[in-house]
C-alpha atoms as a PDB file:
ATOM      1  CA  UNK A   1     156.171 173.535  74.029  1.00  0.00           C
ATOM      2  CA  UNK A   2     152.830 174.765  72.674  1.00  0.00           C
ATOM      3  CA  UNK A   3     149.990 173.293  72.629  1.00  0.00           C
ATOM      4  CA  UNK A   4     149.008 170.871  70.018  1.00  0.00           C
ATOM      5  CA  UNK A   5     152.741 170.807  69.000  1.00  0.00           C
ATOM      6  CA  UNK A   6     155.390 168.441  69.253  1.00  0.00           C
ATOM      7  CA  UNK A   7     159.009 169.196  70.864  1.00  0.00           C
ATOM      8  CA  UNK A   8     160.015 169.936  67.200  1.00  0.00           C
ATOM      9  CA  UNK A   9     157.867 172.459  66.513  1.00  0.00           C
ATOM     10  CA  UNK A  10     155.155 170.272  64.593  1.00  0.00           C
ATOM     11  CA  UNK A  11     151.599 170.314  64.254  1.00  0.00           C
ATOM     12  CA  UNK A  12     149.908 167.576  65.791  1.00  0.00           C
ATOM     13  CA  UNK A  13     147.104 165.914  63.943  1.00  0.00           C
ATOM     14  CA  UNK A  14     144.116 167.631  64.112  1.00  0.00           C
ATOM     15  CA  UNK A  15     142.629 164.328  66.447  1.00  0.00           C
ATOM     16  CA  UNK A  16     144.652 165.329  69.053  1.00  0.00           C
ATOM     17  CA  UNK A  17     146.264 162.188  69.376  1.00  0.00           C
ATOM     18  CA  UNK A  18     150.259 162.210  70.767  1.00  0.00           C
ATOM     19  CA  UNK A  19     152.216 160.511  67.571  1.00  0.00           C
ATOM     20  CA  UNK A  20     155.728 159.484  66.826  1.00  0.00           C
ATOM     21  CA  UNK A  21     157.336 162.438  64.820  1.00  0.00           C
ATOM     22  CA  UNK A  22     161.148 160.901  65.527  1.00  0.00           C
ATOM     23  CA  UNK A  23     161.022 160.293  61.234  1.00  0.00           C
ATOM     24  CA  UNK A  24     161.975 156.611  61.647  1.00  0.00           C
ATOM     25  CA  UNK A  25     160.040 156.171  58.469  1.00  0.00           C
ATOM     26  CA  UNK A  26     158.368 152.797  60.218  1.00  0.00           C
ATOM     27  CA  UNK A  27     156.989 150.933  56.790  1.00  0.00           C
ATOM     28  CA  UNK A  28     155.529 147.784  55.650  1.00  0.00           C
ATOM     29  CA  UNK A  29     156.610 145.588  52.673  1.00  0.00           C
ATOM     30  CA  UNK A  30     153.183 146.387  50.569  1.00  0.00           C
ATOM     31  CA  UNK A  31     153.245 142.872  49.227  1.00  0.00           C
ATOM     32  CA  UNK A  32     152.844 141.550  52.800  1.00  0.00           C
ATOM     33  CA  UNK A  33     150.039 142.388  55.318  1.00  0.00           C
ATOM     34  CA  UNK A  34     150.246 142.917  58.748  1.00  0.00           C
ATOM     35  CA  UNK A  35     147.495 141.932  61.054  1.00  0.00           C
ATOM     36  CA  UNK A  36     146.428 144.768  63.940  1.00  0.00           C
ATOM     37  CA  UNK A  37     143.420 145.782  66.015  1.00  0.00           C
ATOM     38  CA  UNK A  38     141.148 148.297  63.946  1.00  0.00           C
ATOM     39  CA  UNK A  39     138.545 150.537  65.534  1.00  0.00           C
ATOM     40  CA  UNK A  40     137.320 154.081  65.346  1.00  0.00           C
ATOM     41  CA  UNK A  41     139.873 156.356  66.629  1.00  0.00           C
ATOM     42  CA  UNK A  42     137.083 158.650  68.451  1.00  0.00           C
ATOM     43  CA  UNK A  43     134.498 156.281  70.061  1.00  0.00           C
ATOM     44  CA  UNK A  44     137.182 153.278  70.477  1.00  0.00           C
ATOM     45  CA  UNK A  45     140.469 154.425  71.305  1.00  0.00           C
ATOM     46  CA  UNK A  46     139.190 157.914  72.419  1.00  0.00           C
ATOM     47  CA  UNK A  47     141.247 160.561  70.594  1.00  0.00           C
ATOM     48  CA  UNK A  48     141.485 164.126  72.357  1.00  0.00           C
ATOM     49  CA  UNK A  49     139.499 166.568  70.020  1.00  0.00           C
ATOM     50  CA  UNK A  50     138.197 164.448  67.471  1.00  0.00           C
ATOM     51  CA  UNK A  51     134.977 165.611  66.583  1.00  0.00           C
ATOM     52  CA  UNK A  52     133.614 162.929  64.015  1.00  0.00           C
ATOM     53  CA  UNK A  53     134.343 159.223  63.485  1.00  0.00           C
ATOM     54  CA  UNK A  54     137.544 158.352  62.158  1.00  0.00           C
ATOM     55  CA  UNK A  55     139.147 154.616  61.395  1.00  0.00           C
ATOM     56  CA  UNK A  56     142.497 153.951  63.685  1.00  0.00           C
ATOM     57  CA  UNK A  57     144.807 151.169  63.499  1.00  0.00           C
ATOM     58  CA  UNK A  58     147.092 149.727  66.669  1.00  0.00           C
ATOM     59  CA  UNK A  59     150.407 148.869  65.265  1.00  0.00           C
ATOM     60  CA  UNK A  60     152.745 147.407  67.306  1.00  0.00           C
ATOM     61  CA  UNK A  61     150.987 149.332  70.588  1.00  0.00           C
ATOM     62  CA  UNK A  62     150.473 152.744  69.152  1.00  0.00           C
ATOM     63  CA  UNK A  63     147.587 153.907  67.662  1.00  0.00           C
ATOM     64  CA  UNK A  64     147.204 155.534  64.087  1.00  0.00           C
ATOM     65  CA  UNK A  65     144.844 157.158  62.304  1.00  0.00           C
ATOM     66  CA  UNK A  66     143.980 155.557  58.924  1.00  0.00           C
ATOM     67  CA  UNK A  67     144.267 157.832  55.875  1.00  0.00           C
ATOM     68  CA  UNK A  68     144.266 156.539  52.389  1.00  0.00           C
ATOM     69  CA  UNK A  69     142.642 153.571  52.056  1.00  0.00           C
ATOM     70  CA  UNK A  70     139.063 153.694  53.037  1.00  0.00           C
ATOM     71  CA  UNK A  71     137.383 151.664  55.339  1.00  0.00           C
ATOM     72  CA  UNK A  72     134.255 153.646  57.239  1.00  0.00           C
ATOM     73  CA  UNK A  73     134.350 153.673  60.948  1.00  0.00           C
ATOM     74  CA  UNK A  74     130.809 154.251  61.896  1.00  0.00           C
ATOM     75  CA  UNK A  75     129.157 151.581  58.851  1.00  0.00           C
ATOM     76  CA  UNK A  76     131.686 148.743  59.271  1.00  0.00           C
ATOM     77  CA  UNK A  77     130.522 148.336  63.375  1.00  0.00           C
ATOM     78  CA  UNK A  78     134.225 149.837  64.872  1.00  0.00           C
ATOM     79  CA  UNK A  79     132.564 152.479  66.791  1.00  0.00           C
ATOM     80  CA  UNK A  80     131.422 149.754  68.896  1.00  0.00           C
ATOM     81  CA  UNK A  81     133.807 147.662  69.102  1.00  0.00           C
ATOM     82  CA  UNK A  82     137.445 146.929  67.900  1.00  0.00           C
ATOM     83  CA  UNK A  83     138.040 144.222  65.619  1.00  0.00           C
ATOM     84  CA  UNK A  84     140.558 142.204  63.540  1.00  0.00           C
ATOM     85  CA  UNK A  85     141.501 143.355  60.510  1.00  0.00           C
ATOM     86  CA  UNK A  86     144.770 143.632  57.905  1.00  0.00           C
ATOM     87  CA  UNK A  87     146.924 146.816  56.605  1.00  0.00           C
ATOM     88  CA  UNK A  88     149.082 147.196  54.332  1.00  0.00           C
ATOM     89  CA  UNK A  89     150.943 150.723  53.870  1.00  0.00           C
ATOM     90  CA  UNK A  90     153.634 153.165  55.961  1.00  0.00           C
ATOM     91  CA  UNK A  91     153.630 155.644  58.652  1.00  0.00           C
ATOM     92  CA  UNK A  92     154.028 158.887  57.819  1.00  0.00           C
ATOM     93  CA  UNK A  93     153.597 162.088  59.368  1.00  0.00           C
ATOM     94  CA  UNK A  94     151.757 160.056  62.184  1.00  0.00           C
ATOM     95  CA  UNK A  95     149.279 158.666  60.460  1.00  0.00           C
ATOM     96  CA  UNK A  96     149.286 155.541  59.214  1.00  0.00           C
ATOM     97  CA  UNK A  97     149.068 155.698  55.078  1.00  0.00           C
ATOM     98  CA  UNK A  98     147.072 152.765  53.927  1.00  0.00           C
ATOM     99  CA  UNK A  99     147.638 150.819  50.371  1.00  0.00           C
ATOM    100  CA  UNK A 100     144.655 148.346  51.518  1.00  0.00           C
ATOM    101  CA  UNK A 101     142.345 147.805  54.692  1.00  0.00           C
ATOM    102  CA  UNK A 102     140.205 144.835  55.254  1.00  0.00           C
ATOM    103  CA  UNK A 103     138.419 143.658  58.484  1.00  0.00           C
ATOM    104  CA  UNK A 104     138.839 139.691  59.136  1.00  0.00           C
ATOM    105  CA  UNK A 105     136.059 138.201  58.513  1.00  0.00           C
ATOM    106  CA  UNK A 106     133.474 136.444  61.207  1.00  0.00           C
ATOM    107  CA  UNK A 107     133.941 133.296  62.417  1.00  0.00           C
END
């Protein structure tokens, strides 16, 4: 296997990070949101080889990058901490494909 490829042959996101590439087509019902742990993929969940600030998700124990929606990592606090938040949307590819984002709000 070559670097920065998966068993298959695939290119692995440019963060570096190891993803699922078995196609199970993991999705979401978009009419129902899923609450997960949202953070910045470089400074909170330290992805190899990511160079700038990028919003992740952890679904179901795996972390995802967020593409699609947006939701800015450095402005919204999550390269300082992880926080609460809600997705809707599909993995794909893996990354995580997001129809809507949104950070729970303070207490």
């Amino acid at each position: 296997m070559m670097d920065g490829m998966t068993p298959e042959g695939e290119e692995l996101p440019s963060c570096g990070m190891m993803v699922d590439t078995s196609g199970s087509g993991y999705s979401m019902d978009s009419a129902v949101a899923k609450n997960v742990e949202v953070g910045c993929g470089k400074c909170a969940y330290g992805f190899r080889g990511t160079r700038e600030c990028a919003t992740a998700a952890k679904i179901d124990g795996k972390v995802y990058l967020v593409v699609g929606a947006e939701l800015e990592a450095g402005a919204n606090g999550l390269c300082e901490s992880v926080k609460q938040g809600t997705v809707e949307g599909e993995l794909m590819g893996g990354k995580f494909v997001a129809t809507a984002i949104q950070l729970a709000s303070a207490q």
